[in-house]
Protein backbone atom coordinates (compact mmCIF):
# COMPACT_ATOMS: atom_id res chain seq x y z
CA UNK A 1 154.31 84.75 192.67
CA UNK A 2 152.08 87.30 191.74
CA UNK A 3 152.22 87.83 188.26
CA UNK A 4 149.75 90.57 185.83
CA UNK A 5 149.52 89.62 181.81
CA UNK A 6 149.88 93.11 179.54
CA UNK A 7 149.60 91.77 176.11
CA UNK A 8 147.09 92.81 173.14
CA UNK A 9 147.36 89.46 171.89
CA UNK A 10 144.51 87.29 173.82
CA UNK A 11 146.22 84.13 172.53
CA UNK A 12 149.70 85.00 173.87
CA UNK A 13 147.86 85.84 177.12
CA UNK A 14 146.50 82.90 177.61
CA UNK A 15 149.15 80.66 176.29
CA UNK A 16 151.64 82.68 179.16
CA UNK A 17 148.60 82.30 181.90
CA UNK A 18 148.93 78.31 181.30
CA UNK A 19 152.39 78.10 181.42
CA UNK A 20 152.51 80.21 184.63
CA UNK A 21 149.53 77.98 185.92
CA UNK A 22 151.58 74.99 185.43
CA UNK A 23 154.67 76.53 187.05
CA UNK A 24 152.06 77.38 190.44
CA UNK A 25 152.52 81.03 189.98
CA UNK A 26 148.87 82.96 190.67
CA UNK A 27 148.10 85.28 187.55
CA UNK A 28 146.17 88.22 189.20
CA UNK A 29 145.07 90.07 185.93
CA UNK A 30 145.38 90.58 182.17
CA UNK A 31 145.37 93.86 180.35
CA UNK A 32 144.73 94.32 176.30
CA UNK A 33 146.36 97.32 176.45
CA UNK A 34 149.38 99.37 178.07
CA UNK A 35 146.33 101.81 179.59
CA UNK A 36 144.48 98.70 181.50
CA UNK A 37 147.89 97.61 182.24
CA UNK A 38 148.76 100.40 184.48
CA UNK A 39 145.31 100.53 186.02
CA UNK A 40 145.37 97.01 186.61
CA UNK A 41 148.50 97.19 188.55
CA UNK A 42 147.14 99.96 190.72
CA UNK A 43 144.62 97.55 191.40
CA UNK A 44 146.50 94.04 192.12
CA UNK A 45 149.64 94.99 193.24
CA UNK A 46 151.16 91.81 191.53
CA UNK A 47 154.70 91.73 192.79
CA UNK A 48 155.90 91.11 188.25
CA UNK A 49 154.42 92.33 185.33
CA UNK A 50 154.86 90.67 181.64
CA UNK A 51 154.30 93.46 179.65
CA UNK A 52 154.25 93.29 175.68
CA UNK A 53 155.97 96.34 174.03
CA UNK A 54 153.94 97.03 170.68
CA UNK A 55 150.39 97.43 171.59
CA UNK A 56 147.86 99.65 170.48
CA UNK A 57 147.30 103.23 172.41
CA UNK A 58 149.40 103.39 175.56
CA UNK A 59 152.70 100.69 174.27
CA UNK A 60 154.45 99.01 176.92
CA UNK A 61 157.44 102.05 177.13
CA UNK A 62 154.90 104.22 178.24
CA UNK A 63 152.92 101.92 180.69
CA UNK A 64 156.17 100.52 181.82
CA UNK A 65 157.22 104.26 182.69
CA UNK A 66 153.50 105.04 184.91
CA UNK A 67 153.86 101.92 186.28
CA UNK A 68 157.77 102.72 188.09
CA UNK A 69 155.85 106.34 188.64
CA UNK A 70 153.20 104.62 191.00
CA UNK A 71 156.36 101.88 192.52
CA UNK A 72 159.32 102.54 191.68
CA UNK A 73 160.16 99.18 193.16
CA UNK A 74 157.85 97.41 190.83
CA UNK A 75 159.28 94.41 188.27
CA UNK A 76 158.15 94.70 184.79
CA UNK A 77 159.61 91.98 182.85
CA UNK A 78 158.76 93.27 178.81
CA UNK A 79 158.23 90.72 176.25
CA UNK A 80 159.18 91.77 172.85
CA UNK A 81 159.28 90.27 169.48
CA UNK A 82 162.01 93.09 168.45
CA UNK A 83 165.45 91.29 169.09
CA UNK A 84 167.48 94.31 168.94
CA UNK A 85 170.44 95.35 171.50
CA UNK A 86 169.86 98.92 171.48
CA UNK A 87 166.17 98.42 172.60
CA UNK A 88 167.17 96.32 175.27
CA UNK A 89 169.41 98.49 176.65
CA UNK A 90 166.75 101.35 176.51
CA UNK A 91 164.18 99.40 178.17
CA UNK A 92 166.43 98.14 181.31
CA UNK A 93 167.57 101.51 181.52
CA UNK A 94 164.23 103.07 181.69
CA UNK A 95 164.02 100.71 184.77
CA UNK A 96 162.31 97.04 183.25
CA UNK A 97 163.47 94.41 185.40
CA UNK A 98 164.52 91.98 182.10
CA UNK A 99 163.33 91.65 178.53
CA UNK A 100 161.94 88.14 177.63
CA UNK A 101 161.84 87.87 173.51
CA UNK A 102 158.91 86.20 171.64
CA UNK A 103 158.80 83.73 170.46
CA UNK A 104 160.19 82.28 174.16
CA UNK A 105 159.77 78.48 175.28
CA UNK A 106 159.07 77.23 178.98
CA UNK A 107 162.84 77.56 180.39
CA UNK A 108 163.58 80.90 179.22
CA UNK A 109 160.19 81.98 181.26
CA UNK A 110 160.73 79.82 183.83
CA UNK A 111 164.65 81.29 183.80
CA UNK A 112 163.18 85.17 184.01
CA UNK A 113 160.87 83.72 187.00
CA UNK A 114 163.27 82.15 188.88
CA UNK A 115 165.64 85.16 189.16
CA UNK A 116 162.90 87.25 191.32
CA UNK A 117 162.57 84.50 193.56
């Protein structure tokens, strides 16, 4: 699978590139940012985005809602270290495809992956 990166956190970036390495999905981008996030995915067309919520300038909300502008079929997964039910619920219903909270291990990834298959 396709997969684009949206995190501000170059360590959690790279630590969720090798683990989707190592699971033989292609990782067609990274973004810093919720702005190079959205441009990115005009640019890739990765068929899931990982996208952080709290990030500086354009969050993940926002991106998440350009994003289902440009495809409204697009799957953005958001990864969030707020474990909260009400957010949850916000975020599927502003159309994200699942929330994955940090600190995840391998499975629950591999889990999230493995239901867009």
């Amino acid at each position: 699978m396709k997969v684009l990166i949206v995190d501000d956190s170059e360590l959690t970036r790279g630590m969720i590139k090798d683990l989707l390495t190592e699971m033989g999905h292609q990782v067609v981008g990274e973004a810093c940012d919720g702005a190079e996030g959205v441009k990115l995915f005009s640019e890739t067309s990765p068929e899931l985005v990982l996208m952080d919520m709290i990030m500086p300038g354009k969050n993940g909300l926002e991106a998440l809602a350009e994003i289902k502008a440009i495809d409204p079929a697009a799957r953005v997964v958001m990864v969030t270290a707020v474990q909260q039910e009400p957010l949850k619920e916000q975020l599927l219903g502003k159309g994200a495809a699942g929330v994955l909270s940090k600190p995840f291990m391998y499975d629950e990834l591999e889990a999230v992956l493995k239901s867009f298959s």
